[in-house]
Protein backbone atom coordinates (compact mmCIF):
# COMPACT_ATOMS: atom_id res chain seq x y z
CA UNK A 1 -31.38 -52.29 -11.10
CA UNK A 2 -27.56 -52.75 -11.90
CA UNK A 3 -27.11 -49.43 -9.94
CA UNK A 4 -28.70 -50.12 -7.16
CA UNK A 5 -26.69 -53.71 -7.36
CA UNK A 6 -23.18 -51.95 -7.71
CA UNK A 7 -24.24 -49.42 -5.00
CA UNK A 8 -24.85 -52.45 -2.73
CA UNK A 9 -22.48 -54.95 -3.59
CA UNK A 10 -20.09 -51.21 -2.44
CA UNK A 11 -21.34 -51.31 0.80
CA UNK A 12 -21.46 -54.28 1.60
CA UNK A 13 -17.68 -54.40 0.85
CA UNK A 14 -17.13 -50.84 2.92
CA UNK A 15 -18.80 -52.89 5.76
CA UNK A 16 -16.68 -56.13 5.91
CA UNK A 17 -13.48 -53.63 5.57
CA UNK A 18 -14.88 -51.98 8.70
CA UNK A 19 -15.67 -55.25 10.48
CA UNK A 20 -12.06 -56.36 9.88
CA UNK A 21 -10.11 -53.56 11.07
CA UNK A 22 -12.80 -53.49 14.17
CA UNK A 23 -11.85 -56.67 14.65
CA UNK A 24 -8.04 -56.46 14.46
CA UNK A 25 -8.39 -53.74 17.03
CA UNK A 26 -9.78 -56.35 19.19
CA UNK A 27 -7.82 -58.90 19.06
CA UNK A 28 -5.04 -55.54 20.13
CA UNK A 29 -7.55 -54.85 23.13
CA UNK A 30 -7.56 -59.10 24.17
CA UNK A 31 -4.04 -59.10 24.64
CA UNK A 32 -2.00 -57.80 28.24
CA UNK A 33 1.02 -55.69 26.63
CA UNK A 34 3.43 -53.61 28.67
CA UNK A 35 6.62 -51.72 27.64
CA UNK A 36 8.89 -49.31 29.67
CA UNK A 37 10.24 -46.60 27.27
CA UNK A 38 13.47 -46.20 28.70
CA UNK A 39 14.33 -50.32 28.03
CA UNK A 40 12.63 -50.00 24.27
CA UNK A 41 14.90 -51.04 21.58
CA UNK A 42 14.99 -47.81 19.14
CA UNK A 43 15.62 -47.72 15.75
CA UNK A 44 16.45 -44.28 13.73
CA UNK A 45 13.67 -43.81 11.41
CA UNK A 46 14.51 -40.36 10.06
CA UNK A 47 17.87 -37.88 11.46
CA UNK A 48 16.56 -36.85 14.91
CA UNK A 49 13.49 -39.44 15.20
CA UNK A 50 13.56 -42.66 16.67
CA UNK A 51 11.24 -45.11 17.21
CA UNK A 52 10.02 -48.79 19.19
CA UNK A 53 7.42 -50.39 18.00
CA UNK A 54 4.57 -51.33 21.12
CA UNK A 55 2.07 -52.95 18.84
CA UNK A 56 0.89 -52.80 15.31
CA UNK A 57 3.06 -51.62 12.38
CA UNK A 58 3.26 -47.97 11.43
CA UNK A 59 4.33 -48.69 7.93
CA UNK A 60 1.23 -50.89 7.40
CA UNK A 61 -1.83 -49.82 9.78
CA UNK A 62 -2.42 -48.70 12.93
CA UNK A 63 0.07 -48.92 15.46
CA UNK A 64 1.52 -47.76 18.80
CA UNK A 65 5.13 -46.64 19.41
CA UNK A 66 7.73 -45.07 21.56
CA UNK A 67 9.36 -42.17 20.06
CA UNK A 68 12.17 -39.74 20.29
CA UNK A 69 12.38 -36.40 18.89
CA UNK A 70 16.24 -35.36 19.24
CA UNK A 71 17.01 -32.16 21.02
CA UNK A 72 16.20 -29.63 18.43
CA UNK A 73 14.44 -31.65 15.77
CA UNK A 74 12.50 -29.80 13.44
CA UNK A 75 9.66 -31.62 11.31
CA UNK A 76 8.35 -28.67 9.27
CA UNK A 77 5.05 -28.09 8.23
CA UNK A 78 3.27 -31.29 7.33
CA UNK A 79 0.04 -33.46 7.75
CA UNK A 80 -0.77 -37.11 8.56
CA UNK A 81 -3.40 -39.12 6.37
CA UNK A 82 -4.20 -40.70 9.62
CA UNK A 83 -5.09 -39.60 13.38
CA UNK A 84 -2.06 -39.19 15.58
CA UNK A 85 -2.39 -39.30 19.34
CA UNK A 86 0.54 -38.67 21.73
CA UNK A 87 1.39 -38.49 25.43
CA UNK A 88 4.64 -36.87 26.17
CA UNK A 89 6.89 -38.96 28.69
CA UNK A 90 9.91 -37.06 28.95
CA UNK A 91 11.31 -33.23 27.39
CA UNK A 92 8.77 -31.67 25.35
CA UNK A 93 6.92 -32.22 22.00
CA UNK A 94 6.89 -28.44 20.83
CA UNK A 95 3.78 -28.27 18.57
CA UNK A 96 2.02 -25.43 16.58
CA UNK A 97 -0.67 -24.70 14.17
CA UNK A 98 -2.79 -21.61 12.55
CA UNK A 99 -4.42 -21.92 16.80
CA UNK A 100 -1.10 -21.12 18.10
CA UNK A 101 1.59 -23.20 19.94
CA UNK A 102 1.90 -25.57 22.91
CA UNK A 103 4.63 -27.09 24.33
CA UNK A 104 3.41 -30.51 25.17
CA UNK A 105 5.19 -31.82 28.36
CA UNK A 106 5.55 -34.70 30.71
CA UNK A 107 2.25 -36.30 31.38
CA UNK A 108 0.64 -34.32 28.39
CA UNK A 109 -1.86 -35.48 25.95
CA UNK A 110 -1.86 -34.03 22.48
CA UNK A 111 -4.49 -35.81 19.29
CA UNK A 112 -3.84 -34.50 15.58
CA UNK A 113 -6.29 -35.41 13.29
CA UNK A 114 -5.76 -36.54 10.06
CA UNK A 115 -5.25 -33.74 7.51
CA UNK A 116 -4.58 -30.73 9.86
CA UNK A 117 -1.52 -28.92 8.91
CA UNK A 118 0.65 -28.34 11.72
CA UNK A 119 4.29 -28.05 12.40
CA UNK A 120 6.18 -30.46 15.39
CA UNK A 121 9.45 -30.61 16.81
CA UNK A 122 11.95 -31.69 20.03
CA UNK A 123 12.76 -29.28 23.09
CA UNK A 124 16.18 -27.32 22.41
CA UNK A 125 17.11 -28.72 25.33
CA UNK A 126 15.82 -31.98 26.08
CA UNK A 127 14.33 -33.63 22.81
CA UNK A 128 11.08 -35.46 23.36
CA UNK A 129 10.04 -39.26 24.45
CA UNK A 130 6.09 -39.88 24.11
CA UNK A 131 4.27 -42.92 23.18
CA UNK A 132 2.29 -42.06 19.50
CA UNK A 133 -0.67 -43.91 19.37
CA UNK A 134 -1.97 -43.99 15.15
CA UNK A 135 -5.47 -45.17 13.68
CA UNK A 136 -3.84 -46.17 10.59
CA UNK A 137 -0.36 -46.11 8.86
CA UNK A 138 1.93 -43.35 10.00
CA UNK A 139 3.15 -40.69 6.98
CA UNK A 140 4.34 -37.12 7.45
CA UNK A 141 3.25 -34.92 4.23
CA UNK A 142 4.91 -31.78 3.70
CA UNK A 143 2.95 -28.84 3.70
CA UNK A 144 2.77 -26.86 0.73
């Protein structure tokens, strides 16, 4: 009986934690936003990555943001706890896993889900602008 109690009373609780980020993504979906990346106030978050915030926060929850990857920039091997989604605006988000690479240009879409190891970086040349869309707070883990 107590089990089956504690095993409830868990979901239960999973399900209102669900319900409330389901929400908050609503209320993100209710309101009209619009942002030109080239006006976006940056702020260095890391040498050779910049960011604007859209919506959300990325240090507390889901979030989307402008970003700049300077000419060069090299991120190493890492993973994200949470799903990253990007669409490159301007240079090129160089990307690469255990599938390969792909250089990830204008008008590209590229989605990393949480937990795959990949390495990421900015065009030699260029860098890389693209708006990062994340399902929950951004990290970068190094790989191992």
């Amino acid at each position: 009986m107590k089990r089956s109690l504690l095993i409830s009373g868990v979901a239960v609780a999973l399900l209102m934690a669900w319900s409330i980020g389901r929400v908050h993504g609503q209320d993100q979906s209710k309101k009209v936003v619009f942002a030109a990346a080239d006006k976006a106030n940056y702020v260095e978050t890391t040498k050779g990555v910049s960011t604007a915030a859209i919506w959300g926060d990325s240090d507390k929850g889901a979030h989307g943001t402008f970003s700049k990857f300077a000419p060069g920039y090299d991120a190493g091997m890492h993973t994200h706890t949470n799903d990253v989604s990007i669409v490159v605006i301007k240079g090129a988000y160089l990307y690469k896993d255990d599938a390969g690479e792909k250089r990830v240009g204008p008008g590209d879409f590229l989605f990393v889900p949480g937990g795959h190891k990949h390495w990421s970086g900015g065009d030699k040349k260029e860098g890389a602008v693209f708006y990062e869309e994340g399902s929950g707070k951004f990290d970068l883990i190094p790989a191992k």
